[in-house]
Protein backbone atom coordinates (compact mmCIF):
# COMPACT_ATOMS: atom_id res chain seq x y z
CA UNK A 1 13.27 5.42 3.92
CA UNK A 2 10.08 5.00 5.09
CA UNK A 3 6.32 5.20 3.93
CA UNK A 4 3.29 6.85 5.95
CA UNK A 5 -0.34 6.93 5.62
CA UNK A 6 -2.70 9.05 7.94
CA UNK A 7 0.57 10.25 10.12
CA UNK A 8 1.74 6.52 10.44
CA UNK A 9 5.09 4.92 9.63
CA UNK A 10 3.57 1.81 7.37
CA UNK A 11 6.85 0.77 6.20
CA UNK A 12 10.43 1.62 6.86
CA UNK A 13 14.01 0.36 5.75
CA UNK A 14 16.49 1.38 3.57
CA UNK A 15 15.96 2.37 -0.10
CA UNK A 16 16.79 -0.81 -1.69
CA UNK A 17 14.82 -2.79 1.30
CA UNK A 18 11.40 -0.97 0.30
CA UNK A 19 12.32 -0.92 -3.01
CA UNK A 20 12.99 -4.25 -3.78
CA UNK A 21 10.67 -5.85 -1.14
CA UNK A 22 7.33 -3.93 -0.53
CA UNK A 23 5.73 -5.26 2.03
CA UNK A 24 3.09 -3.05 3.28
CA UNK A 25 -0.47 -2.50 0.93
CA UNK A 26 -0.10 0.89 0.96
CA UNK A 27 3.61 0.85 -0.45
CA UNK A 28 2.20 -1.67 -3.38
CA UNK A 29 -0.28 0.58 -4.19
CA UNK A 30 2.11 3.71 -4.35
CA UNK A 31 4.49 1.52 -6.55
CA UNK A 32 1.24 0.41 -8.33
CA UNK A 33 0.11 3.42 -9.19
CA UNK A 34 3.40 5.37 -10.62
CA UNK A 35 4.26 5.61 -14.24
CA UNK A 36 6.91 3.33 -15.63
CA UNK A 37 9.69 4.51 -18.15
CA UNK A 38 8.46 3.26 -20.75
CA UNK A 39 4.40 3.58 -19.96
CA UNK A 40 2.19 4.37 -22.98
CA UNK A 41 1.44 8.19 -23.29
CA UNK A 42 -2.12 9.27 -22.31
CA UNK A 43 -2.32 5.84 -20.09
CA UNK A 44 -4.48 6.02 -17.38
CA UNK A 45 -2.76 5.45 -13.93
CA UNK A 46 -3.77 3.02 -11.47
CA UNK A 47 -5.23 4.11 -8.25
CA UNK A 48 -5.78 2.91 -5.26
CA UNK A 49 -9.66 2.96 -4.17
CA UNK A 50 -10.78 4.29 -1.59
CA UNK A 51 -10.23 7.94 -0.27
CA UNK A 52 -7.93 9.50 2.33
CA UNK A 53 -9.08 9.51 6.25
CA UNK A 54 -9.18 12.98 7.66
CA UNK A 55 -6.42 13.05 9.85
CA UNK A 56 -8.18 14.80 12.72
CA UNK A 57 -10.89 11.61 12.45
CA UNK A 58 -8.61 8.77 11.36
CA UNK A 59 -10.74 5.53 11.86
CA UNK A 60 -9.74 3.02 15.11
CA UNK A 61 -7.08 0.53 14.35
CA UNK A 62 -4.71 0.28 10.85
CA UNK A 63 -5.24 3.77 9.16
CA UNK A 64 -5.14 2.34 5.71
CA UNK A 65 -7.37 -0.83 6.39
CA UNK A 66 -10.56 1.07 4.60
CA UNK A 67 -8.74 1.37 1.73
CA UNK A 68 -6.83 -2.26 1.57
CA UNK A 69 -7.69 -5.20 -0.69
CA UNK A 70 -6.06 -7.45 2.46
CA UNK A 71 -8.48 -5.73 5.05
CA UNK A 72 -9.87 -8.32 7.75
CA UNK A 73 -12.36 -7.27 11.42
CA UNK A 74 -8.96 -7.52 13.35
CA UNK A 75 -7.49 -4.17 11.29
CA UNK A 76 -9.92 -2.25 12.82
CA UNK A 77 -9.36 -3.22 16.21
CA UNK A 78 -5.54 -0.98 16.63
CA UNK A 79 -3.02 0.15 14.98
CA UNK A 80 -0.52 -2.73 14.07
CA UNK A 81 2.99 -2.99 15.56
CA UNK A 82 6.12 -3.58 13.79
CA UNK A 83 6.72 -6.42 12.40
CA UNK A 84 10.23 -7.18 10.92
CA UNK A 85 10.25 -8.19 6.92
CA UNK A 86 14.11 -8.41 7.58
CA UNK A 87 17.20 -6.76 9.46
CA UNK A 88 16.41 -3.24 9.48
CA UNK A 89 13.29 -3.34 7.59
CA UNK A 90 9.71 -3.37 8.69
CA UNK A 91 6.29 -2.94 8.39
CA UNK A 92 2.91 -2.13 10.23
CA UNK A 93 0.46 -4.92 8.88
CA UNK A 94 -0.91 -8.04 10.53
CA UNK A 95 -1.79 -9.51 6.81
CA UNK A 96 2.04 -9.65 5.86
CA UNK A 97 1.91 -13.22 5.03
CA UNK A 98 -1.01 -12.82 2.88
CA UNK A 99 0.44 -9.90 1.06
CA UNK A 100 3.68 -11.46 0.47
CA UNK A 101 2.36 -14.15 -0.85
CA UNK A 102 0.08 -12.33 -3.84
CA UNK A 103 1.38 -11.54 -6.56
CA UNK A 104 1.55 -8.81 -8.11
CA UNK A 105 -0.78 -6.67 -6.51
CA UNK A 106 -4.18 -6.41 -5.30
CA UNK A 107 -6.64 -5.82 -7.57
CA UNK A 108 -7.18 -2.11 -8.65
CA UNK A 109 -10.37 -0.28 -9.94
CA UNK A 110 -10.34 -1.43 -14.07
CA UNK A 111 -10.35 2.10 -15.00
CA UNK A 112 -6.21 2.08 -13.61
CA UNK A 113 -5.52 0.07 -16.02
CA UNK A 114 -7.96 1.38 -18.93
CA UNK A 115 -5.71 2.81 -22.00
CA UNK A 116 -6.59 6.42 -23.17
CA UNK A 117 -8.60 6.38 -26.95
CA UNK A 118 -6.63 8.18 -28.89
């Protein structure tokens, strides 16, 4: 499988790779932001903050760094490489230690997680 963001593999591997070992921000905030099973009705989503490049103008270095919680000067400087999470599965983000080691996810904009008044 893999995950993109402004035209840009962020994250690839199979299924149960991504699945069960996001790596990349973007893939977090994806994961982040979709319902569960068992979500409250009317519940507001989370979101991830920021908005989308323009893909004719994407920004110099990491496409998703204006939007990442994880975001330091050396994102903007090009486009990360692969890095290997594991056999077969990999991801474009110089930050990966950092990310792996937060838990859950980075913070998202309160009204994500706001409940709708019924």
């Amino acid at each position: 499988m893999m995950v993109m963001y402004g035209g840009t593999v962020v994250e690839s591997g199979s299924t149960a790779e991504v699945f069960g070992n996001r790596m990349h921000p973007y893939t977090l905030g994806l994961f982040a932001a979709r319902p569960g099973l068992h979500s409250v009705k009317g519940r507001r989503l989370a979101t991830i903050p920021g908005t989308v490049p323009e893909l004719v103008d994407l920004p110099r270095g990491c496409p998703f760094a204006g939007r990442c919680a994880w975001t330091i000067p050396e994102c903007n400087a090009q486009v990360p490489p692969r890095f290997e999470v594991e056999p077969g599965h990999d991801a474009r983000c110089i930050r990966l230690d950092a990310v792996a080691g937060s838990a859950p996810t980075p913070t998202l904009p309160q009204r994500g997680r706001e409940e709708a008044t019924p």
